[in-house]
Protein backbone atom coordinates (compact mmCIF):
# COMPACT_ATOMS: atom_id res chain seq x y z
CA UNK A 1 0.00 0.00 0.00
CA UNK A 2 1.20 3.74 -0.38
CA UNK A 3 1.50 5.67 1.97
CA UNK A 4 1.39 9.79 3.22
CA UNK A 5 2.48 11.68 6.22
CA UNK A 6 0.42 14.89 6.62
CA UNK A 7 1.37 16.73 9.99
CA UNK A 8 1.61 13.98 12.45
CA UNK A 9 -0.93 11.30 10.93
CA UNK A 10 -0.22 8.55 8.27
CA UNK A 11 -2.36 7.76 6.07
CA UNK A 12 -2.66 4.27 3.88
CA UNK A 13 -4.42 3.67 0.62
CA UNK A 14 -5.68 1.06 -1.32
CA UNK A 15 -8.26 0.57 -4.26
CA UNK A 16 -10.49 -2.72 -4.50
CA UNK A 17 -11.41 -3.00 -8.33
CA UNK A 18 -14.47 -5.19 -9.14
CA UNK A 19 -15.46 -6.88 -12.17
CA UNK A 20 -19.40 -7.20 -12.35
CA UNK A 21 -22.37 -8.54 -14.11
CA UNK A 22 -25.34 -6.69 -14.86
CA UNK A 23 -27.15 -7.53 -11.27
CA UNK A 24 -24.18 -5.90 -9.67
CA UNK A 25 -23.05 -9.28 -8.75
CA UNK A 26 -19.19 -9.44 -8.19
CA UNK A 27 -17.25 -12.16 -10.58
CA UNK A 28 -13.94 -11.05 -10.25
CA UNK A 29 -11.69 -8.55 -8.08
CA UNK A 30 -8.14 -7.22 -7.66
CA UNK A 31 -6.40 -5.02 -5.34
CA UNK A 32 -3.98 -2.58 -5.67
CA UNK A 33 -2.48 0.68 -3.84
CA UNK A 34 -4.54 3.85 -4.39
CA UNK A 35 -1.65 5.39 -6.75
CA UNK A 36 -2.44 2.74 -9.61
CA UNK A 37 -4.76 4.16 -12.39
CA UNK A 38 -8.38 2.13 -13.15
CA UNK A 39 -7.57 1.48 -16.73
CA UNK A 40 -4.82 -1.16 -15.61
CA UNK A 41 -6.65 -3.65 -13.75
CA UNK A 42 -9.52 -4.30 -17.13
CA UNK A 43 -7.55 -7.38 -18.13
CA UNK A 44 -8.13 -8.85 -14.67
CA UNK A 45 -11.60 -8.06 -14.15
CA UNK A 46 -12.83 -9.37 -17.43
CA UNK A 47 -13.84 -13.03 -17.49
CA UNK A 48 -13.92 -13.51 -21.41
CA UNK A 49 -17.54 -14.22 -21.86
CA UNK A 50 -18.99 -10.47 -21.91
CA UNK A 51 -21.19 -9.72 -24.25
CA UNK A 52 -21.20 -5.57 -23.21
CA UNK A 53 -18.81 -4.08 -21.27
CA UNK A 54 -19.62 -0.99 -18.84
CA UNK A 55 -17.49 1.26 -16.83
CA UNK A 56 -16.97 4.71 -15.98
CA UNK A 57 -14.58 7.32 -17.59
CA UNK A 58 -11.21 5.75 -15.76
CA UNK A 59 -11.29 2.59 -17.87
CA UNK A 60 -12.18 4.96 -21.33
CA UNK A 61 -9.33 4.10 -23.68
CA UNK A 62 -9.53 3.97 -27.83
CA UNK A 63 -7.57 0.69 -27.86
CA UNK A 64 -9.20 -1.29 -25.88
CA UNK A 65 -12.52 0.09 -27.77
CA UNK A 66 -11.52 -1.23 -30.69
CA UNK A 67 -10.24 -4.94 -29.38
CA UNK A 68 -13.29 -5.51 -27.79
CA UNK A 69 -15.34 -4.20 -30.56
CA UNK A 70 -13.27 -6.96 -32.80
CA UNK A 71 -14.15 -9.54 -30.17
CA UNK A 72 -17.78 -8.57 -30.72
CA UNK A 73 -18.41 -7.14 -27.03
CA UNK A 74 -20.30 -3.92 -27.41
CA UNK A 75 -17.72 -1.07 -25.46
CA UNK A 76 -20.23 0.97 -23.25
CA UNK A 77 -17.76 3.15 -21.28
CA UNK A 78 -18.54 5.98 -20.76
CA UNK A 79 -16.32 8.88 -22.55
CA UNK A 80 -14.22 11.31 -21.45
CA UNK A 81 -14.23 15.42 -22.55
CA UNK A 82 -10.95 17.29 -22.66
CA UNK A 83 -11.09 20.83 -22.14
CA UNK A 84 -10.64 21.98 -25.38
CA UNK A 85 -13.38 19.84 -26.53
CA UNK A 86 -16.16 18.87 -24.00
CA UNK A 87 -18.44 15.91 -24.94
CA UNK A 88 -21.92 17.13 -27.17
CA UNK A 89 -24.98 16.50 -25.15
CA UNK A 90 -25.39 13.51 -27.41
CA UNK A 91 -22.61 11.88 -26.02
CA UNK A 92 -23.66 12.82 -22.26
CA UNK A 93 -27.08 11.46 -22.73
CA UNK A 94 -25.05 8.47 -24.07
CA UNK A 95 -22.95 7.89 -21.22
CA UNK A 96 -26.43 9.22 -18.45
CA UNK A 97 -28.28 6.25 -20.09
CA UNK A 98 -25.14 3.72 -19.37
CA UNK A 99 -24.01 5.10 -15.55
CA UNK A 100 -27.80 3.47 -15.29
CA UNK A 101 -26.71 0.28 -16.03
CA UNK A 102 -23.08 0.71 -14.78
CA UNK A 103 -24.35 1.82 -11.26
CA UNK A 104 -25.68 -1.61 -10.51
CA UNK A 105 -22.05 -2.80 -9.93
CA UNK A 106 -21.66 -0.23 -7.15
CA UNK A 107 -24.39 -2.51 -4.89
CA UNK A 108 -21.93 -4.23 -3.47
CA UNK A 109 -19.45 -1.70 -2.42
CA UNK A 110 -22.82 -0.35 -0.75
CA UNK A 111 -22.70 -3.74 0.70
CA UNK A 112 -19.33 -3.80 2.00
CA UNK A 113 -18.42 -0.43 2.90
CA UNK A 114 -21.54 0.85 4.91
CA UNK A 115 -23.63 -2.10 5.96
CA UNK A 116 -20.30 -4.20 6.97
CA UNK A 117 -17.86 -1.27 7.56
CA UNK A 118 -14.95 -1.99 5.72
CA UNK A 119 -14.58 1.60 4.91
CA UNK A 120 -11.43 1.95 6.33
CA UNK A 121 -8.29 -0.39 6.35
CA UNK A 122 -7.72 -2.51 9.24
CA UNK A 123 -4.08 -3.58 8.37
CA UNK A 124 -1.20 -1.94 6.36
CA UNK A 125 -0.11 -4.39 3.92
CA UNK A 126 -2.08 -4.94 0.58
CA UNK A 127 -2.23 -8.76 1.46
CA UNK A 128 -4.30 -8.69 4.11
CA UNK A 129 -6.81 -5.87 3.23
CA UNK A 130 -7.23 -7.74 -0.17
CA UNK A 131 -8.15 -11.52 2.06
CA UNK A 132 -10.62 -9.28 3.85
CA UNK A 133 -12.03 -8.03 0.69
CA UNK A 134 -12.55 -11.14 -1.09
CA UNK A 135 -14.06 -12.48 1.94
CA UNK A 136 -16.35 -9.61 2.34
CA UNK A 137 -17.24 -9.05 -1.06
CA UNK A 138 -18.16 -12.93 -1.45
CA UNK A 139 -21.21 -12.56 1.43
CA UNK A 140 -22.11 -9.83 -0.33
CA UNK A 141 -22.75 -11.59 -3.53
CA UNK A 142 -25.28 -13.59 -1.37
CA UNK A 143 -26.51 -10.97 0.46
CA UNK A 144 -27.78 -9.20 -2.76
CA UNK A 145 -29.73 -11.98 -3.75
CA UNK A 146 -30.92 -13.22 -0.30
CA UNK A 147 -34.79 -12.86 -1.93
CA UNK A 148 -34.12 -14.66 -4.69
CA UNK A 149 -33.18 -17.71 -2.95
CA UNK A 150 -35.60 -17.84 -0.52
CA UNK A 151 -38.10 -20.37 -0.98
CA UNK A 152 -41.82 -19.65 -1.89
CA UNK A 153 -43.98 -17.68 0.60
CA UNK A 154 -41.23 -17.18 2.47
CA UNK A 155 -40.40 -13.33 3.76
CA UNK A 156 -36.40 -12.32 4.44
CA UNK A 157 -36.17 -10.79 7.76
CA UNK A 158 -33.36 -8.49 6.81
């Protein structure tokens, strides 16, 4: 993990990257130290079968457009602006309509972070953060669908 001093207090940080179907279920994760950019943990959150593939504007990039657009997987990332030429409101209807669809993957960092409090790191080392993540963020796979696999008439007391 990286680390900061500011006056007398350290701080630690870390990113948990989730790959995610369109239920905001979580298939696949990685963790890394908060300094590492989005865009270079796709290859590890993919799984191979996608058919569409949503994110927000950290994992935009034209390359990876165009491979998965080869592959047949429609690229629904949302784009970025520059400053010297903003996005038309085309485009930011575009990418409204698919933070819709991409904000279902956020459920489970909902999940994790305030319903089970792992909004702050316990320990300093990347290791053991990332075994509490994947054991956190596995519940919360189940925890998501605890209606759908209750059996018939029955009511969830959660």
């Amino acid at each position: 993990m990286r680390q900061t001093k500011r006056g007398n207090n350290w701080y630690f940080g870390m990113k948990v990257h989730v790959g995610t179907d369109k239920r905001g279920l979580t298939h696949s994760l990685t963790v890394t130290d908060a300094a590492q950019a989005d865009i270079t943990q796709l290859p590890e959150l993919i799984h191979g079968e996608e058919k569409e593939l949503y994110g927000d504007r950290a994992y935009w990039s034209e390359e990876n457009r165009e491979a998965f657009t080869k592959k047949g997987v429609r690229y629904r990332v949302n784009r970025r602006g520059t400053r010297s030429r903003p996005l038309s409101d085309q485009w930011l209807e575009y990418d409204r309509v698919r933070s819709k669809v991409r904000a279902r993957g956020e459920d489970a960092f909902h999940v994790v972070k305030r319903l089970w409090g792992f909004d702050k790191v316990r320990y300093r080392g990347l290791t053991k953060n990332g075994a509490r993540a994947y054991t956190l963020f596995a519940p919360a796979n189940l925890y998501l669908v605890r209606k759908k696999l209750l059996p018939a008439g029955a009511r969830c007391a959660l």
